[in-house]
N, C-alpha and C. Protein backbone atom coordinates (compact mmCIF):
# COMPACT_ATOMS: atom_id res chain seq x y z
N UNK A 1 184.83 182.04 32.25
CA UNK A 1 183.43 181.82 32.08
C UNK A 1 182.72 181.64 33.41
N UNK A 2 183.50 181.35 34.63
CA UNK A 2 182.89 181.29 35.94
C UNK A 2 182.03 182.44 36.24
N UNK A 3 183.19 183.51 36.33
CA UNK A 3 182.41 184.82 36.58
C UNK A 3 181.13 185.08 36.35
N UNK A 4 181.05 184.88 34.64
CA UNK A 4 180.15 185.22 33.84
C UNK A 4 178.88 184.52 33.90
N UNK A 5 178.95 183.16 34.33
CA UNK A 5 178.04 182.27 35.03
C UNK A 5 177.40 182.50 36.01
N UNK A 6 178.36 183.29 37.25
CA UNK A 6 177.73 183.58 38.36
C UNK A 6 176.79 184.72 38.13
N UNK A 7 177.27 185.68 37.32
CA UNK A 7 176.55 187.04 36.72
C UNK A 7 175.18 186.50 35.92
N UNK A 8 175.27 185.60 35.53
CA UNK A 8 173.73 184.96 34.99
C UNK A 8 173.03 184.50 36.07
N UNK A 9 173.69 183.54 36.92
CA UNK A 9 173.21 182.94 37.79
C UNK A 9 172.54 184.22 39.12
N UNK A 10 173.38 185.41 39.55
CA UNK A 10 172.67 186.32 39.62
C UNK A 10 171.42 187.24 39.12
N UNK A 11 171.34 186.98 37.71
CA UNK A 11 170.83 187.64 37.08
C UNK A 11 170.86 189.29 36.84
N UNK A 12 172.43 189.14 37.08
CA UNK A 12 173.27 190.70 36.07
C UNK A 12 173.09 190.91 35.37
N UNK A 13 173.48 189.89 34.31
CA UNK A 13 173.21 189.45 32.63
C UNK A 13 172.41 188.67 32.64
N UNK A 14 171.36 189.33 31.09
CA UNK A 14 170.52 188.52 31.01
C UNK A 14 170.83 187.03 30.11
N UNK A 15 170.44 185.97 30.03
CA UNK A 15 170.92 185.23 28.76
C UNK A 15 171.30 185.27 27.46
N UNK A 16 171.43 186.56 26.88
CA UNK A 16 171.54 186.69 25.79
C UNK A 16 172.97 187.73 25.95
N UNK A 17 172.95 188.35 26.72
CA UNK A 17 174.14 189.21 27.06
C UNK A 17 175.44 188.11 27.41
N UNK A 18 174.98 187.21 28.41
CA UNK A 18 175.91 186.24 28.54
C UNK A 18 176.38 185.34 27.39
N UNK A 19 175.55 184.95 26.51
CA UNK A 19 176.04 184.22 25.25
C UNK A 19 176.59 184.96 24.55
N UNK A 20 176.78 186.08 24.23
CA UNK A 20 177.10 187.50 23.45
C UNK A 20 178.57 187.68 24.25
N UNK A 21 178.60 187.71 25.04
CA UNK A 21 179.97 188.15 25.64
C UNK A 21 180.45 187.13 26.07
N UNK A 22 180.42 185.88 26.28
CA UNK A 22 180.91 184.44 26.08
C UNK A 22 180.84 184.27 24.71
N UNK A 23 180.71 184.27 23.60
CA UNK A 23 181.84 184.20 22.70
C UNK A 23 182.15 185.18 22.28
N UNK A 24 182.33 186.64 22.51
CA UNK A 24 182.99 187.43 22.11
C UNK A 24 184.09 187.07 22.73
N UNK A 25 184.32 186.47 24.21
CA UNK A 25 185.62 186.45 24.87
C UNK A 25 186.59 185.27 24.33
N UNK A 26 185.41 184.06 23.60
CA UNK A 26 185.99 183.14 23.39
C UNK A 26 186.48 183.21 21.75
N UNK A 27 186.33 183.69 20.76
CA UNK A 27 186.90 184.02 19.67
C UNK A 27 187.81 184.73 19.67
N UNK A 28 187.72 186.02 20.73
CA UNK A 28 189.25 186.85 20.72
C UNK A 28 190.36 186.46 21.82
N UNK A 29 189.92 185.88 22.72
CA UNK A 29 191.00 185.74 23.89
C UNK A 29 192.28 186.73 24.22
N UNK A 30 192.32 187.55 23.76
CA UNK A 30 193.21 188.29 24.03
C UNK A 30 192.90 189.48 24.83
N UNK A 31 193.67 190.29 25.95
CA UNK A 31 192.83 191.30 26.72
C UNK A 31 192.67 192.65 25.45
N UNK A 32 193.66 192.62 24.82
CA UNK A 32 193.44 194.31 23.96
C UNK A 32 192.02 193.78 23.20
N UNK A 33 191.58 192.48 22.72
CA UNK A 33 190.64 192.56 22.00
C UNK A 33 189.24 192.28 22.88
N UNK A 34 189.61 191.80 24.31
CA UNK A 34 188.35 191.41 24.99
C UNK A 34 187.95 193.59 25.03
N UNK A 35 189.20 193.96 25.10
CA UNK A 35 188.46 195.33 25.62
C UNK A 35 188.04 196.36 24.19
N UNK A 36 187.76 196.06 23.07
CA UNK A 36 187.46 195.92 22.08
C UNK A 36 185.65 195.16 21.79
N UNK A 37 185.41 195.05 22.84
CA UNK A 37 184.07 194.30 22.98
C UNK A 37 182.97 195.41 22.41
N UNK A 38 181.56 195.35 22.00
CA UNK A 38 180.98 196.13 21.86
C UNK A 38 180.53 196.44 22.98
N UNK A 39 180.33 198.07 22.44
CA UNK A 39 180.02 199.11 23.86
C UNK A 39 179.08 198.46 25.00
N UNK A 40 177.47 198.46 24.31
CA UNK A 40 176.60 197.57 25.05
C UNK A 40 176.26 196.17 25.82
N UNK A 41 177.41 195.42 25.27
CA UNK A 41 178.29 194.06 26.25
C UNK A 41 179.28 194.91 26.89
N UNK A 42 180.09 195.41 26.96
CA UNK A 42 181.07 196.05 27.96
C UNK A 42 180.30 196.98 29.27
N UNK A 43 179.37 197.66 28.89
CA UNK A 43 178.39 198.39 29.83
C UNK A 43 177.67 197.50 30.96
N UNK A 44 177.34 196.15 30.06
CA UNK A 44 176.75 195.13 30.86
C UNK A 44 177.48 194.41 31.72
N UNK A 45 178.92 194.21 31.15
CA UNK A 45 179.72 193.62 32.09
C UNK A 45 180.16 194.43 33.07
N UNK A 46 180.67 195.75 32.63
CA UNK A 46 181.67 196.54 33.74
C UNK A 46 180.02 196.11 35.37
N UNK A 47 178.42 197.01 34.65
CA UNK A 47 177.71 196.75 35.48
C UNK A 47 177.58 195.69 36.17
N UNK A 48 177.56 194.19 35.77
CA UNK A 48 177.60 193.20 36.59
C UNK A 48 178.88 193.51 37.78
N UNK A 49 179.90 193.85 37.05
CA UNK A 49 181.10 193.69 37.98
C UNK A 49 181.27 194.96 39.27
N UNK A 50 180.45 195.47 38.98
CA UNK A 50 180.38 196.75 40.27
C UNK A 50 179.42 195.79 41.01
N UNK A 51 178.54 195.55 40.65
CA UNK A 51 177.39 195.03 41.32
C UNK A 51 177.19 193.71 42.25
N UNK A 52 178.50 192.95 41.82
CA UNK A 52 178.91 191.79 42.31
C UNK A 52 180.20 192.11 43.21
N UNK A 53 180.64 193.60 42.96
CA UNK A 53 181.60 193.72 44.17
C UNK A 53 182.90 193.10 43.34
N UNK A 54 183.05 192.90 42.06
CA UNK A 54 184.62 192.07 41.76
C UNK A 54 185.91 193.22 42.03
N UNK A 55 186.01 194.28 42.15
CA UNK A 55 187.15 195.01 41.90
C UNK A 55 187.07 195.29 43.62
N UNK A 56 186.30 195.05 44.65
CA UNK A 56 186.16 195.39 45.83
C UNK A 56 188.08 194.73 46.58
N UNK A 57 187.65 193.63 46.00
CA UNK A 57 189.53 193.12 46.83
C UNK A 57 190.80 193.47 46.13
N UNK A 58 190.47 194.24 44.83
CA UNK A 58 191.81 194.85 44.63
C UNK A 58 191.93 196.29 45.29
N UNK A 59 190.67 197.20 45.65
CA UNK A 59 190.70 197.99 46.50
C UNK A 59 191.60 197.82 47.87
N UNK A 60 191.26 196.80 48.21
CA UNK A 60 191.43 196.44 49.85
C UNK A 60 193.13 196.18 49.65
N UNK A 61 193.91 196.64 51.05
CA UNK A 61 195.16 196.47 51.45
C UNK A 61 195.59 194.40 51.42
N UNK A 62 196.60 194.19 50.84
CA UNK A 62 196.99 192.59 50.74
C UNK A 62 196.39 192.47 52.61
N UNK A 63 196.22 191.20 52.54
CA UNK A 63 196.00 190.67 53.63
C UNK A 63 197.79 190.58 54.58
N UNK A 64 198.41 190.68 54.14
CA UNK A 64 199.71 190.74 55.24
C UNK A 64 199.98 192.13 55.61
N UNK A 65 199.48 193.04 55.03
CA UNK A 65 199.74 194.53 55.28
C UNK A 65 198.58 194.87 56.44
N UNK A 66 197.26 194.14 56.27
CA UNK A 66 195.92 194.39 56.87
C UNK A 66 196.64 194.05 58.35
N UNK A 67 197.07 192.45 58.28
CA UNK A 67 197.06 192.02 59.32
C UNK A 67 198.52 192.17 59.97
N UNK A 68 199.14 193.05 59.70
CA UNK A 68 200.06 192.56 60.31
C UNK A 68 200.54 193.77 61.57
N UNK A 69 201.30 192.84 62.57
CA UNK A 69 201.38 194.19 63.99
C UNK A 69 201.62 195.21 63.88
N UNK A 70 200.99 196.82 64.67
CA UNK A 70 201.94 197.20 64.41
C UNK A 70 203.00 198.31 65.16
């Protein structure tokens, strides 16, 4: 729910998207059913999450590979 907070607190999601997909996440908890979400909450989220940069550090090399001599 942090995330999803900050994405309001950004204003990614609007308040109603965030209550909508805070308990969709919280009734199913499971990932096969979070991704089971309706289309128009999933559109909103994937968008927050480009937009906030979340998938940016799984892009990026581990930090011991970055940094290390060579």
């Amino acid at each position: 729910m942090q995330t999803l907070d900050e994405m309001l607190a950004l204003h990614l999601l609007t308040p109603e998207q965030h209550a909508q997909i805070g308990a969709w996440i919280a009734e199913v908890r499971t990932p096969d059913a979070i991704a089971r979400m309706p289309a128009h909450l999933w559109r909103a989220l994937s968008l927050a999450s480009v937009l906030m940069g979340f998938d940016n550090d799984l892009m990026q090399a581990p930090a011991f590979e970055r940094d290390a001599p060579p």
